[in-house]
PDB file of N, CA and C in Angstrom:
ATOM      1  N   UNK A   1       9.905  -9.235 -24.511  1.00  0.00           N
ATOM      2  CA  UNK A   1       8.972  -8.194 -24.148  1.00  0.00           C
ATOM      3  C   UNK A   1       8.033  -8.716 -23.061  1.00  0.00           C
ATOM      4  N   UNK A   2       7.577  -7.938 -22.016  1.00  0.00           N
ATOM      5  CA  UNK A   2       7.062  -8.191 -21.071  1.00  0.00           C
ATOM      6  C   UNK A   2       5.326  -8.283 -21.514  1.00  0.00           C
ATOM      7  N   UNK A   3       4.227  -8.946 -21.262  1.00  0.00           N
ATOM      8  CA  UNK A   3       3.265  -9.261 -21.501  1.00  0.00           C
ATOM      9  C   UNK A   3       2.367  -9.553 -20.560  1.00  0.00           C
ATOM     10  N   UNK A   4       1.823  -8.525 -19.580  1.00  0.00           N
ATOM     11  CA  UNK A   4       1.116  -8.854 -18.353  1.00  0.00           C
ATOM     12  C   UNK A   4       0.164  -9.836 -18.385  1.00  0.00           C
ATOM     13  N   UNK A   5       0.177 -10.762 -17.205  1.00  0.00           N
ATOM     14  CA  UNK A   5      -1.110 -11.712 -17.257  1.00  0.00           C
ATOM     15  C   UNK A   5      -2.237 -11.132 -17.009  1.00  0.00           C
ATOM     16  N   UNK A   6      -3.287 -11.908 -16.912  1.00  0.00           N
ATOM     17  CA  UNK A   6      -4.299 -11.496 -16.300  1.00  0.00           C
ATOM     18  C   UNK A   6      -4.470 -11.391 -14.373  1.00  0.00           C
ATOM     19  N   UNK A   7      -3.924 -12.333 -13.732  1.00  0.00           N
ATOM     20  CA  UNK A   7      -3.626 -12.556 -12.497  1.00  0.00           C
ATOM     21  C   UNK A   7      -2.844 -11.090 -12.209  1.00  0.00           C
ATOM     22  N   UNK A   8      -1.983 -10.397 -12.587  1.00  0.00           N
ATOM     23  CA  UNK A   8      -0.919  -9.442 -12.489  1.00  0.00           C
ATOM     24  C   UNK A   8      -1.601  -8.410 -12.951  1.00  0.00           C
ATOM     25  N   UNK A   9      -2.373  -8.247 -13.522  1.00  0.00           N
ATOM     26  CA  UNK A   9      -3.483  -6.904 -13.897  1.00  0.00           C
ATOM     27  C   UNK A   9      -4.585  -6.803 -13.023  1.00  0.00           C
ATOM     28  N   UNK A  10      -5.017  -7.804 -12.300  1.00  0.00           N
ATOM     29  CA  UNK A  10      -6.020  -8.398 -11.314  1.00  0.00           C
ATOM     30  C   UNK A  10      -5.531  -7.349 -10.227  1.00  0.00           C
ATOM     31  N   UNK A  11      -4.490  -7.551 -10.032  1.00  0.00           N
ATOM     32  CA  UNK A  11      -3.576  -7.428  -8.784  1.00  0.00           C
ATOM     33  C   UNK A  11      -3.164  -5.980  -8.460  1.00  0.00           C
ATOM     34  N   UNK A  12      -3.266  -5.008  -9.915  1.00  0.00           N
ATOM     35  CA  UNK A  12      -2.689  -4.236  -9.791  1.00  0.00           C
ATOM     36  C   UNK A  12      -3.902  -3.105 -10.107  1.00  0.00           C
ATOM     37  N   UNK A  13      -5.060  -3.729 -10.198  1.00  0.00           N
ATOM     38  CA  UNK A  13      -6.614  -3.284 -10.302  1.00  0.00           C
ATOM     39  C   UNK A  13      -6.603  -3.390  -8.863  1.00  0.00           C
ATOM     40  N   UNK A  14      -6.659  -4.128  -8.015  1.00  0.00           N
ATOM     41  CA  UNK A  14      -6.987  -4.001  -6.652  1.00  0.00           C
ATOM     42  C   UNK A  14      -6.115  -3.158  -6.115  1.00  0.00           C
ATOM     43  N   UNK A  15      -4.692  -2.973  -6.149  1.00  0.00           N
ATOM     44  CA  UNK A  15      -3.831  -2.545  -5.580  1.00  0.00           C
ATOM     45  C   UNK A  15      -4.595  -0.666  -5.400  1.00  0.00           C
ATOM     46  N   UNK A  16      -4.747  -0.378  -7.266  1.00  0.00           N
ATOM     47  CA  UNK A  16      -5.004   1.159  -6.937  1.00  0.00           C
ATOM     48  C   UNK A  16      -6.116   1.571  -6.711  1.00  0.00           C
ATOM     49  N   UNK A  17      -6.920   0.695  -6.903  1.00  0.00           N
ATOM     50  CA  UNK A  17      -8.737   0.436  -6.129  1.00  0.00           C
ATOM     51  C   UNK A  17      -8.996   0.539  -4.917  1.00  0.00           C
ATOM     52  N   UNK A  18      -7.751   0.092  -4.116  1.00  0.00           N
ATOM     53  CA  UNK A  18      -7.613  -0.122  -2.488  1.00  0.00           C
ATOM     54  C   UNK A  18      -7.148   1.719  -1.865  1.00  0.00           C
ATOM     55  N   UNK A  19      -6.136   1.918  -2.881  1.00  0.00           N
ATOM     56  CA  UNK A  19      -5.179   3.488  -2.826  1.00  0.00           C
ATOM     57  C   UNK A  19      -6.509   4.197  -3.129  1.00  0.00           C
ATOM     58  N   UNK A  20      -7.311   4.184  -3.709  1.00  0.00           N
ATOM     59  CA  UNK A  20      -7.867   5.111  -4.122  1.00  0.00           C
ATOM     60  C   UNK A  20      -8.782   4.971  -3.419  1.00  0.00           C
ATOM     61  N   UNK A  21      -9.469   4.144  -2.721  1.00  0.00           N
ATOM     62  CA  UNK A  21     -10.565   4.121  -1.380  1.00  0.00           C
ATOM     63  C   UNK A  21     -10.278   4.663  -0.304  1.00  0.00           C
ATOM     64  N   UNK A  22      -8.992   4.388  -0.041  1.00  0.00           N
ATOM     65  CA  UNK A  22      -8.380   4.865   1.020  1.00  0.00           C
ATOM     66  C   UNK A  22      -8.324   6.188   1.179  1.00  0.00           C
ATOM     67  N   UNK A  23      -7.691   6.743   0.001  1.00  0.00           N
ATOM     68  CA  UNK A  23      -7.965   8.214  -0.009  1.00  0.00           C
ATOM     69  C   UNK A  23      -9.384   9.285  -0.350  1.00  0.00           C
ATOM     70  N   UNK A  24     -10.253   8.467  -0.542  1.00  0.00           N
ATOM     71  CA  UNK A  24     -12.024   8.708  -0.694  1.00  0.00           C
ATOM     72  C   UNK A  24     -12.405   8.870   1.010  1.00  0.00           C
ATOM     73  N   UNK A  25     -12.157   7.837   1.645  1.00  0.00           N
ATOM     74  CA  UNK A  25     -12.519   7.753   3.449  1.00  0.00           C
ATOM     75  C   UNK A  25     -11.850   8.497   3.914  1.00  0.00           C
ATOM     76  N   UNK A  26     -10.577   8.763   3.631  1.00  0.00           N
ATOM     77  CA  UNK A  26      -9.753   9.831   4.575  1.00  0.00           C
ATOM     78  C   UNK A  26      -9.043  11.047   3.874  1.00  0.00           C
ATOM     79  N   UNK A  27     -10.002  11.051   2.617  1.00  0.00           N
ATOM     80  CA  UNK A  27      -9.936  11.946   1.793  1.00  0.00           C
ATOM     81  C   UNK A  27      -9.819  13.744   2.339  1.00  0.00           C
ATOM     82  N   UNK A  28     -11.071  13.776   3.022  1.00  0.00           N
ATOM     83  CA  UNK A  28     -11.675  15.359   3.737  1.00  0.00           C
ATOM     84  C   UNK A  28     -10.332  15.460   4.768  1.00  0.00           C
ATOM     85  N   UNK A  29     -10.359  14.374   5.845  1.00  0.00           N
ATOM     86  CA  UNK A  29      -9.632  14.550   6.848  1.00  0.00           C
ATOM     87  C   UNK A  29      -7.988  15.153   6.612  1.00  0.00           C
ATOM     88  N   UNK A  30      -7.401  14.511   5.695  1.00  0.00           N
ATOM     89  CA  UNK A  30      -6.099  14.437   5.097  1.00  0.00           C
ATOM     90  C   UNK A  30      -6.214  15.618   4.349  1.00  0.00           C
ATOM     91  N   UNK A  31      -6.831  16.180   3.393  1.00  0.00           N
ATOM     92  CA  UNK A  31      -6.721  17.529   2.806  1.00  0.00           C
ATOM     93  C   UNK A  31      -6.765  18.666   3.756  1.00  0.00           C
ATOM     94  N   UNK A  32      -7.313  18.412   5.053  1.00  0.00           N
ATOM     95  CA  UNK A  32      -7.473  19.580   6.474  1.00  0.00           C
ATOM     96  C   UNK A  32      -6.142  19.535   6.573  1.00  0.00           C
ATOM     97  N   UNK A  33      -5.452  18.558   7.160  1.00  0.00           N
ATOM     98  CA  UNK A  33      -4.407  18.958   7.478  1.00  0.00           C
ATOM     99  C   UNK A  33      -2.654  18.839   7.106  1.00  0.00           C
ATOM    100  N   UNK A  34      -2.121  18.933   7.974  1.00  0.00           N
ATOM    101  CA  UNK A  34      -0.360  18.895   7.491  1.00  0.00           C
ATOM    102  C   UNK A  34      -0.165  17.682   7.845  1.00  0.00           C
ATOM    103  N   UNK A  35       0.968  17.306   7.433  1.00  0.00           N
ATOM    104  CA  UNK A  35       1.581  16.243   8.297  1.00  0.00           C
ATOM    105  C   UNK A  35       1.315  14.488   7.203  1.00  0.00           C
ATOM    106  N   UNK A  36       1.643  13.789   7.855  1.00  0.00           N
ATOM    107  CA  UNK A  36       2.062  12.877   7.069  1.00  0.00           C
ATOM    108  C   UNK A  36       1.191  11.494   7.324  1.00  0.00           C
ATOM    109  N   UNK A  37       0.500  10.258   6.210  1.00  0.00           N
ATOM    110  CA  UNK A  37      -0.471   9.277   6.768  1.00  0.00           C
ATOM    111  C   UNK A  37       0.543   7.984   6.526  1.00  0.00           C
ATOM    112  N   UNK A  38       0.768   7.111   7.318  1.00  0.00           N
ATOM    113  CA  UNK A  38       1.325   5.882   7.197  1.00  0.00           C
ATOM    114  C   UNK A  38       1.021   4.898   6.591  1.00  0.00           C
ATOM    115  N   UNK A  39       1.075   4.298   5.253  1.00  0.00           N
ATOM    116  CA  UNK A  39       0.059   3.056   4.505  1.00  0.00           C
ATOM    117  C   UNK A  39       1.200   1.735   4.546  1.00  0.00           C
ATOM    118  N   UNK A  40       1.124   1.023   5.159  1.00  0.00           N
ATOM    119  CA  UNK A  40       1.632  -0.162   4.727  1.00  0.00           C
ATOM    120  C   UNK A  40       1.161  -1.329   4.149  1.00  0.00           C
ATOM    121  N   UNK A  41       2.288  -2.398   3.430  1.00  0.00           N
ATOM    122  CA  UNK A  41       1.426  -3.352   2.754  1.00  0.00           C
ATOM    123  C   UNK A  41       2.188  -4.357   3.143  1.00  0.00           C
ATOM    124  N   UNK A  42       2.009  -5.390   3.277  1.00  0.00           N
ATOM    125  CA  UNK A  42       2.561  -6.513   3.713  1.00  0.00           C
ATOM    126  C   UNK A  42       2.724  -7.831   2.435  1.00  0.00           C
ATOM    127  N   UNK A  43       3.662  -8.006   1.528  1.00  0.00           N
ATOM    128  CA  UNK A  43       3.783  -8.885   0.506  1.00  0.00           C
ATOM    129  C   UNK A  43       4.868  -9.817   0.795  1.00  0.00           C
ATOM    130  N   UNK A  44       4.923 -10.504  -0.491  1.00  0.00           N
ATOM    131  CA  UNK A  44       6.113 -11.544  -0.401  1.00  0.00           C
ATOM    132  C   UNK A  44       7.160 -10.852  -1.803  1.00  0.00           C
ATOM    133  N   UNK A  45       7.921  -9.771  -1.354  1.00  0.00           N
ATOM    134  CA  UNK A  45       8.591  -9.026  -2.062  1.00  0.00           C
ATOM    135  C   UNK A  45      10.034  -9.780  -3.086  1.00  0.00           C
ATOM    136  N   UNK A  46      10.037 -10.927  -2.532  1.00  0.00           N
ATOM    137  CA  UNK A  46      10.931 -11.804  -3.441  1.00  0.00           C
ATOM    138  C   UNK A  46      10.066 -12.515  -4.624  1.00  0.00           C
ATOM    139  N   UNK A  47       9.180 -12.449  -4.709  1.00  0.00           N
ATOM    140  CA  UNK A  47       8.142 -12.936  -6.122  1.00  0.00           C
ATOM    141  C   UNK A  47       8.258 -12.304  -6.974  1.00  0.00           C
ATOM    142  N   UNK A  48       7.651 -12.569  -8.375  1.00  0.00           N
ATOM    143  CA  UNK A  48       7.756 -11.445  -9.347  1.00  0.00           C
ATOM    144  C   UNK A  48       6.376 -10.461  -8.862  1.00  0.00           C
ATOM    145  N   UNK A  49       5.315 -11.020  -8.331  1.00  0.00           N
ATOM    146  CA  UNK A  49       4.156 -10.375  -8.467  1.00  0.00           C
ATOM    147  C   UNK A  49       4.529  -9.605  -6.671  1.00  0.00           C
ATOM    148  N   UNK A  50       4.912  -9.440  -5.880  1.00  0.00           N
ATOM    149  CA  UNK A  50       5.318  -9.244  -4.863  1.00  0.00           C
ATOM    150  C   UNK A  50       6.228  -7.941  -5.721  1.00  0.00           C
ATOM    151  N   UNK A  51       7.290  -7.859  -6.473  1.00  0.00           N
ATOM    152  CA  UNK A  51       8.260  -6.693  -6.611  1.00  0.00           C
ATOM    153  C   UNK A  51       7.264  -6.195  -7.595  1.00  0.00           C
ATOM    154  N   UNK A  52       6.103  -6.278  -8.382  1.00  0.00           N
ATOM    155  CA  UNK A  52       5.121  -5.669  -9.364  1.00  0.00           C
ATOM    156  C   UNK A  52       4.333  -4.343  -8.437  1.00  0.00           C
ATOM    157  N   UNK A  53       3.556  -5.540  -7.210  1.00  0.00           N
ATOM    158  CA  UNK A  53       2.924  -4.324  -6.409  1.00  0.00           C
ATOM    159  C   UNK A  53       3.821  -3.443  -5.599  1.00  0.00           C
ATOM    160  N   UNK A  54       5.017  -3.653  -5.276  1.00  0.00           N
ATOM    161  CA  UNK A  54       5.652  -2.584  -4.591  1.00  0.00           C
ATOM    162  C   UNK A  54       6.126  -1.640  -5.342  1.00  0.00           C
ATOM    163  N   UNK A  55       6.796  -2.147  -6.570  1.00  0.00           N
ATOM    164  CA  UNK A  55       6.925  -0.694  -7.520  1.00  0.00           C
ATOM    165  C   UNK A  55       5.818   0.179  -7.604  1.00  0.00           C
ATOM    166  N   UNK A  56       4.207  -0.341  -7.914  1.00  0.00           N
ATOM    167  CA  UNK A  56       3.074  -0.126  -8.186  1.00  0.00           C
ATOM    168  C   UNK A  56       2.711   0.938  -6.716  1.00  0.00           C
ATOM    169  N   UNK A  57       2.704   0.381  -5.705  1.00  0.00           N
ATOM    170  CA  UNK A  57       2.787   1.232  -4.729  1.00  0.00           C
ATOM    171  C   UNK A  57       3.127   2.429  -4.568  1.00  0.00           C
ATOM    172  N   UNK A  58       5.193   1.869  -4.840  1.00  0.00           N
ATOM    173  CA  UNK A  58       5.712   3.222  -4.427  1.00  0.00           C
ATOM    174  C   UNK A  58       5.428   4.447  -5.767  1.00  0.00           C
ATOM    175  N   UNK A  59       4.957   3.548  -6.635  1.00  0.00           N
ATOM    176  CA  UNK A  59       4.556   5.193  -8.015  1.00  0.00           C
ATOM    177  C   UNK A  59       3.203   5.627  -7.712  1.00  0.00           C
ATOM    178  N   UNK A  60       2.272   4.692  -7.180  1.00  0.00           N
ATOM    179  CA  UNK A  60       1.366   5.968  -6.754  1.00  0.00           C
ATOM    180  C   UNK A  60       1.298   6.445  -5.445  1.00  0.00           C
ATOM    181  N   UNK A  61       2.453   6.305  -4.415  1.00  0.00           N
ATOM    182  CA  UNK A  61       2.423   7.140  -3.084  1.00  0.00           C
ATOM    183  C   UNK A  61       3.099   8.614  -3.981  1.00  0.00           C
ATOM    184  N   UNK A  62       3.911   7.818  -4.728  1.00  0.00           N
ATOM    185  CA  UNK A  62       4.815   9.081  -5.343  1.00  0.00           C
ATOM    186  C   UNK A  62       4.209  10.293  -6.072  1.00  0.00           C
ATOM    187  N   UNK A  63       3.492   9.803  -6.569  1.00  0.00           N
ATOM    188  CA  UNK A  63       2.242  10.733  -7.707  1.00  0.00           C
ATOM    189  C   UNK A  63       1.868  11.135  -6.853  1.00  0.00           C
ATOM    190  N   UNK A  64       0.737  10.687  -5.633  1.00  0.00           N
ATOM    191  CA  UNK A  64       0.149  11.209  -4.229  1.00  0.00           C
ATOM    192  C   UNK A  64       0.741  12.452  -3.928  1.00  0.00           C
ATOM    193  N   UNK A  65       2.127  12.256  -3.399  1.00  0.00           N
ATOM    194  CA  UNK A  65       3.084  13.350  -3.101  1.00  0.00           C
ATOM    195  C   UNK A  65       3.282  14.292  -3.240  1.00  0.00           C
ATOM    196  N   UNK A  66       3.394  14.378  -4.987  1.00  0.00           N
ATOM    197  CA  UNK A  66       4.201  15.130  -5.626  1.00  0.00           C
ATOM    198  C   UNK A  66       3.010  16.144  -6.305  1.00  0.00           C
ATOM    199  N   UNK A  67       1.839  15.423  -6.784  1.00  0.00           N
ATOM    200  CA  UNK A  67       1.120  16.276  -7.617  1.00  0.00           C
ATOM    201  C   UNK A  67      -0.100  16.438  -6.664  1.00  0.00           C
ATOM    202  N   UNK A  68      -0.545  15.825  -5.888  1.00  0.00           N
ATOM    203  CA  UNK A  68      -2.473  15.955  -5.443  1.00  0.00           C
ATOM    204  C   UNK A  68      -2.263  16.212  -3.909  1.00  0.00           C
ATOM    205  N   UNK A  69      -1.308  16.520  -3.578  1.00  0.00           N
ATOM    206  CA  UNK A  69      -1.492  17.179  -2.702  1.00  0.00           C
ATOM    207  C   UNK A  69      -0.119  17.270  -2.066  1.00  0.00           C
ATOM    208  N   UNK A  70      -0.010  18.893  -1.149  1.00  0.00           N
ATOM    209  CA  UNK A  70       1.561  19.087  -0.983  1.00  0.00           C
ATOM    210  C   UNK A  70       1.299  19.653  -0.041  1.00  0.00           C
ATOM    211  N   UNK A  71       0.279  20.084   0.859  1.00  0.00           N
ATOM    212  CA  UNK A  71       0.202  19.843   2.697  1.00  0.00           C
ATOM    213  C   UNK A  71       0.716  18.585   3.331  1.00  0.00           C
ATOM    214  N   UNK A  72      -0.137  17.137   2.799  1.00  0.00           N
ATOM    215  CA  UNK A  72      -0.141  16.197   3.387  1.00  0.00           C
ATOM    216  C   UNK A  72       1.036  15.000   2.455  1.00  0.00           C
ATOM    217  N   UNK A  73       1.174  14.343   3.120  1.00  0.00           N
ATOM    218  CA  UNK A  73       2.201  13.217   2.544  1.00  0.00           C
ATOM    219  C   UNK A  73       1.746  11.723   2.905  1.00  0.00           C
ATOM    220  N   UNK A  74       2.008  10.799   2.128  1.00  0.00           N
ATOM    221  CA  UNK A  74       1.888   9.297   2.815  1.00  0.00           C
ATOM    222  C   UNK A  74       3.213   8.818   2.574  1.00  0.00           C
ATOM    223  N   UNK A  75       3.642   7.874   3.601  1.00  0.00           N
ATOM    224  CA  UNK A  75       4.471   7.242   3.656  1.00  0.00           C
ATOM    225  C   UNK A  75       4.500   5.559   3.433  1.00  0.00           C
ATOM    226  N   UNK A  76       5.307   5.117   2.540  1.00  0.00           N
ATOM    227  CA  UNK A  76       4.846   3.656   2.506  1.00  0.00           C
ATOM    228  C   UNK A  76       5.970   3.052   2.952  1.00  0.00           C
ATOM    229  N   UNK A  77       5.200   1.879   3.940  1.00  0.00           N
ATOM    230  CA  UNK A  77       6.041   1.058   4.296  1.00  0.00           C
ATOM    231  C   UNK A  77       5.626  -0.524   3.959  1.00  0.00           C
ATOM    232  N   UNK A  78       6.765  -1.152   3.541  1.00  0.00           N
ATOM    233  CA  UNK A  78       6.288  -2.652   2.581  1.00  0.00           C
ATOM    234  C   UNK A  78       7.044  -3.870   3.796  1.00  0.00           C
ATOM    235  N   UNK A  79       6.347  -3.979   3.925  1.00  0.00           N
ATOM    236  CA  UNK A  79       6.859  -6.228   5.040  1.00  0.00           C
ATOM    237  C   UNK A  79       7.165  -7.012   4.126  1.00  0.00           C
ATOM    238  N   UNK A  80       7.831  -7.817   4.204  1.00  0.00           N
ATOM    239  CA  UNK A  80       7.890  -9.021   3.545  1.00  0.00           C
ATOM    240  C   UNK A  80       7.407 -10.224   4.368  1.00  0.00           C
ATOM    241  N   UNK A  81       6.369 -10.769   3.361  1.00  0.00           N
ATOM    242  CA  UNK A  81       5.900 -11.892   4.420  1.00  0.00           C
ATOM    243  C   UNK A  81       6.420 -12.942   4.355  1.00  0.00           C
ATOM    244  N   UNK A  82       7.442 -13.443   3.440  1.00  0.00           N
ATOM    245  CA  UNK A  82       8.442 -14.050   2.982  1.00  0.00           C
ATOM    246  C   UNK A  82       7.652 -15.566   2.899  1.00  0.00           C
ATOM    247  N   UNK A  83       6.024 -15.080   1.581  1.00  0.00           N
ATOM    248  CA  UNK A  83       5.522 -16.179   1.715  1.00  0.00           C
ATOM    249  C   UNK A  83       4.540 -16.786   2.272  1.00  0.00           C
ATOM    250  N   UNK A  84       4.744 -16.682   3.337  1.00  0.00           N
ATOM    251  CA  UNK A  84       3.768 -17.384   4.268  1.00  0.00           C
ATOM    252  C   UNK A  84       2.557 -16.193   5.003  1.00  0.00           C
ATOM    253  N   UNK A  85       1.648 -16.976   4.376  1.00  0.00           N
ATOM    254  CA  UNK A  85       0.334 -16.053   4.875  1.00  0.00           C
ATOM    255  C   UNK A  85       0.713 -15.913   6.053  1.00  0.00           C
ATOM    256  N   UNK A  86       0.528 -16.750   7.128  1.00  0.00           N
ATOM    257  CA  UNK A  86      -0.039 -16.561   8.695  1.00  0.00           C
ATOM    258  C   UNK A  86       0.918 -15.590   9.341  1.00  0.00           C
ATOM    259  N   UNK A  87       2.332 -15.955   8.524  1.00  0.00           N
ATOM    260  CA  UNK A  87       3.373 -14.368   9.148  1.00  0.00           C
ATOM    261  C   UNK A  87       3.081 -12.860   8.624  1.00  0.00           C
ATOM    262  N   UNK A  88       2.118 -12.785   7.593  1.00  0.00           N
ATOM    263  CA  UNK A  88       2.019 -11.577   6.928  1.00  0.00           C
ATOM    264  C   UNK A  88       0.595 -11.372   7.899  1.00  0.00           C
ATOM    265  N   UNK A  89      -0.522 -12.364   8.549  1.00  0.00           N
ATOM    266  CA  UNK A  89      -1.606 -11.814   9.070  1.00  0.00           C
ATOM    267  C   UNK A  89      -1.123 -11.421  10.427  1.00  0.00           C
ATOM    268  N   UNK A  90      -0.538 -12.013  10.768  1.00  0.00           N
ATOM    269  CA  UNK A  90       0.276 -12.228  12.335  1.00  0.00           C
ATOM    270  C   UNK A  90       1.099 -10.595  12.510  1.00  0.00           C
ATOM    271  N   UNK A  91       1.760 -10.323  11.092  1.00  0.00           N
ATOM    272  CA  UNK A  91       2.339  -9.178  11.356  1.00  0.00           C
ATOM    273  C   UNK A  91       1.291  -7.734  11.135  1.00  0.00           C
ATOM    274  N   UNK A  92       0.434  -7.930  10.349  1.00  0.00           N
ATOM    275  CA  UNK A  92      -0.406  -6.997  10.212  1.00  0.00           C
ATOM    276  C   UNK A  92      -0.847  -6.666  11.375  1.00  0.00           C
ATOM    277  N   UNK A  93      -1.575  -7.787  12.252  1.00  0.00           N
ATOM    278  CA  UNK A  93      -2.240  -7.318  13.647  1.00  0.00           C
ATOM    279  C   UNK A  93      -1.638  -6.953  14.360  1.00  0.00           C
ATOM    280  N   UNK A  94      -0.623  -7.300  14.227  1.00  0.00           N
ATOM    281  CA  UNK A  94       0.794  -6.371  15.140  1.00  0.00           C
ATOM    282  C   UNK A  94       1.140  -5.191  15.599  1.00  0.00           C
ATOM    283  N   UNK A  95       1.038  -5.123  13.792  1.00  0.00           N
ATOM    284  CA  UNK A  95       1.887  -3.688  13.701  1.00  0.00           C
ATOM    285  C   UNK A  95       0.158  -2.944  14.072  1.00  0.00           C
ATOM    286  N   UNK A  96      -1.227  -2.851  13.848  1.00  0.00           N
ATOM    287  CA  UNK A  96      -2.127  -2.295  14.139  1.00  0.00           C
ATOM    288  C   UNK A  96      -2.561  -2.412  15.032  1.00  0.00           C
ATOM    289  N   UNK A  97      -1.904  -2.969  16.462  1.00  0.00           N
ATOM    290  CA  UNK A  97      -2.317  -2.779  17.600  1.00  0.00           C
ATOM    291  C   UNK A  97      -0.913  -1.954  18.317  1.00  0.00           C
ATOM    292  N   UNK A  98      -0.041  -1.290  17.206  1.00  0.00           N
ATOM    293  CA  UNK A  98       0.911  -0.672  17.921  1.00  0.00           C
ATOM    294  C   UNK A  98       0.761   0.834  17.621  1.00  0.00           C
ATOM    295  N   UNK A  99       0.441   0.779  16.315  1.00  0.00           N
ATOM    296  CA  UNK A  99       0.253   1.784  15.521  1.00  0.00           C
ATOM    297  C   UNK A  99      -0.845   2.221  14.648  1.00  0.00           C
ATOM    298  N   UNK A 100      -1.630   2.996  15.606  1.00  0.00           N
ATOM    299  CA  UNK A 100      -2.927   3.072  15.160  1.00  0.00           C
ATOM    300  C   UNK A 100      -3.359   3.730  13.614  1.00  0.00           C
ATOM    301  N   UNK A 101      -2.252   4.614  13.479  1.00  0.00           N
ATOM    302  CA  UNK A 101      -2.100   5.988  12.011  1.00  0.00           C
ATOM    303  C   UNK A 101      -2.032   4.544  11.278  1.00  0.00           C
ATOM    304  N   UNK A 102      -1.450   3.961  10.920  1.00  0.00           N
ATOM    305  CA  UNK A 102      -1.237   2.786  10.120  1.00  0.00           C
ATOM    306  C   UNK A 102      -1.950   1.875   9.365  1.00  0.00           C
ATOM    307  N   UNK A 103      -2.381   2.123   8.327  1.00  0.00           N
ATOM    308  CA  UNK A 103      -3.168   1.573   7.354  1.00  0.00           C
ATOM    309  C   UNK A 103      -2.631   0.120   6.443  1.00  0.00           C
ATOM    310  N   UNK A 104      -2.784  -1.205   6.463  1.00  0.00           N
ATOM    311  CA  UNK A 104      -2.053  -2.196   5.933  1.00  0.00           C
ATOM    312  C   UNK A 104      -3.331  -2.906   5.341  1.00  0.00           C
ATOM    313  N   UNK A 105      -2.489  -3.415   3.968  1.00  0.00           N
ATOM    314  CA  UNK A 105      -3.108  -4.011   3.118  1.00  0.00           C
ATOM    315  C   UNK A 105      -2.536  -5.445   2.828  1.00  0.00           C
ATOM    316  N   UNK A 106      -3.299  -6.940   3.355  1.00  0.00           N
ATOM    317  CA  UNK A 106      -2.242  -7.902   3.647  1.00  0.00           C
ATOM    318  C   UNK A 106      -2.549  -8.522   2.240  1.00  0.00           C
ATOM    319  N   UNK A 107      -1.476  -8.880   1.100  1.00  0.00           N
ATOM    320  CA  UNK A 107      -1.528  -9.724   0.201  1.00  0.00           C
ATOM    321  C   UNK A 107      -1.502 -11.308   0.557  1.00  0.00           C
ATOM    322  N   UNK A 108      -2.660 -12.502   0.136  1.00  0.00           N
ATOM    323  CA  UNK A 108      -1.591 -13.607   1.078  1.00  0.00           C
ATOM    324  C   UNK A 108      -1.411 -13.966  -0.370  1.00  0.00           C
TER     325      UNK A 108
END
């Protein structure tokens, strides 16, 4: 039987703490209109705690979706930082100087 740590409950307290701020700041804006908001997260998706927050993710973009609102949509997109901080900060600034809609949350 599975038995969450504390580190892994930590993690998954911030995760929907972060989702749920996000949608407080761009809360008004996003209920105006149609169309779709880009959230990405940048992890090390081969970990156990790496495949925890992406499931965790994709069930509350999914809930997002499906029940609280059906004008607007978010889309998640997950990096693998395969580990190494400086490639997951390196890619974050990246991708947010390409793509401004783009919201990323870097795990190191």
């Amino acid at each position: 039987m599975f038995t969450p740590s504390a580190t892994s409950l930590r993690k998954l307290f911030f995760l929907f703490t972060s989702l749920f701020i996000i949608s407080l700041f761009h809360g008004n804006r996003i209920l105006a209109q149609n169309g779709t908001t880009n959230i990405g997260a940048i992890i090390d998706i081969n970990s156990r705690i790496g495949k925890e927050e992406k499931i965790s993710m994709e069930i509350a973009v999914q809930i997002y979706n499906n029940t609280l609102n059906k004008k607007h949509k978010i889309v998640l997109h997950v990096s693998d930082s395969g580990g190494n901080p400086f490639q997951a900060a390196s890619a974050g600034n990246n991708s947010l100087s390409i793509k401004q809609n783009k919201y990323y949350m870097i795990n190191l």
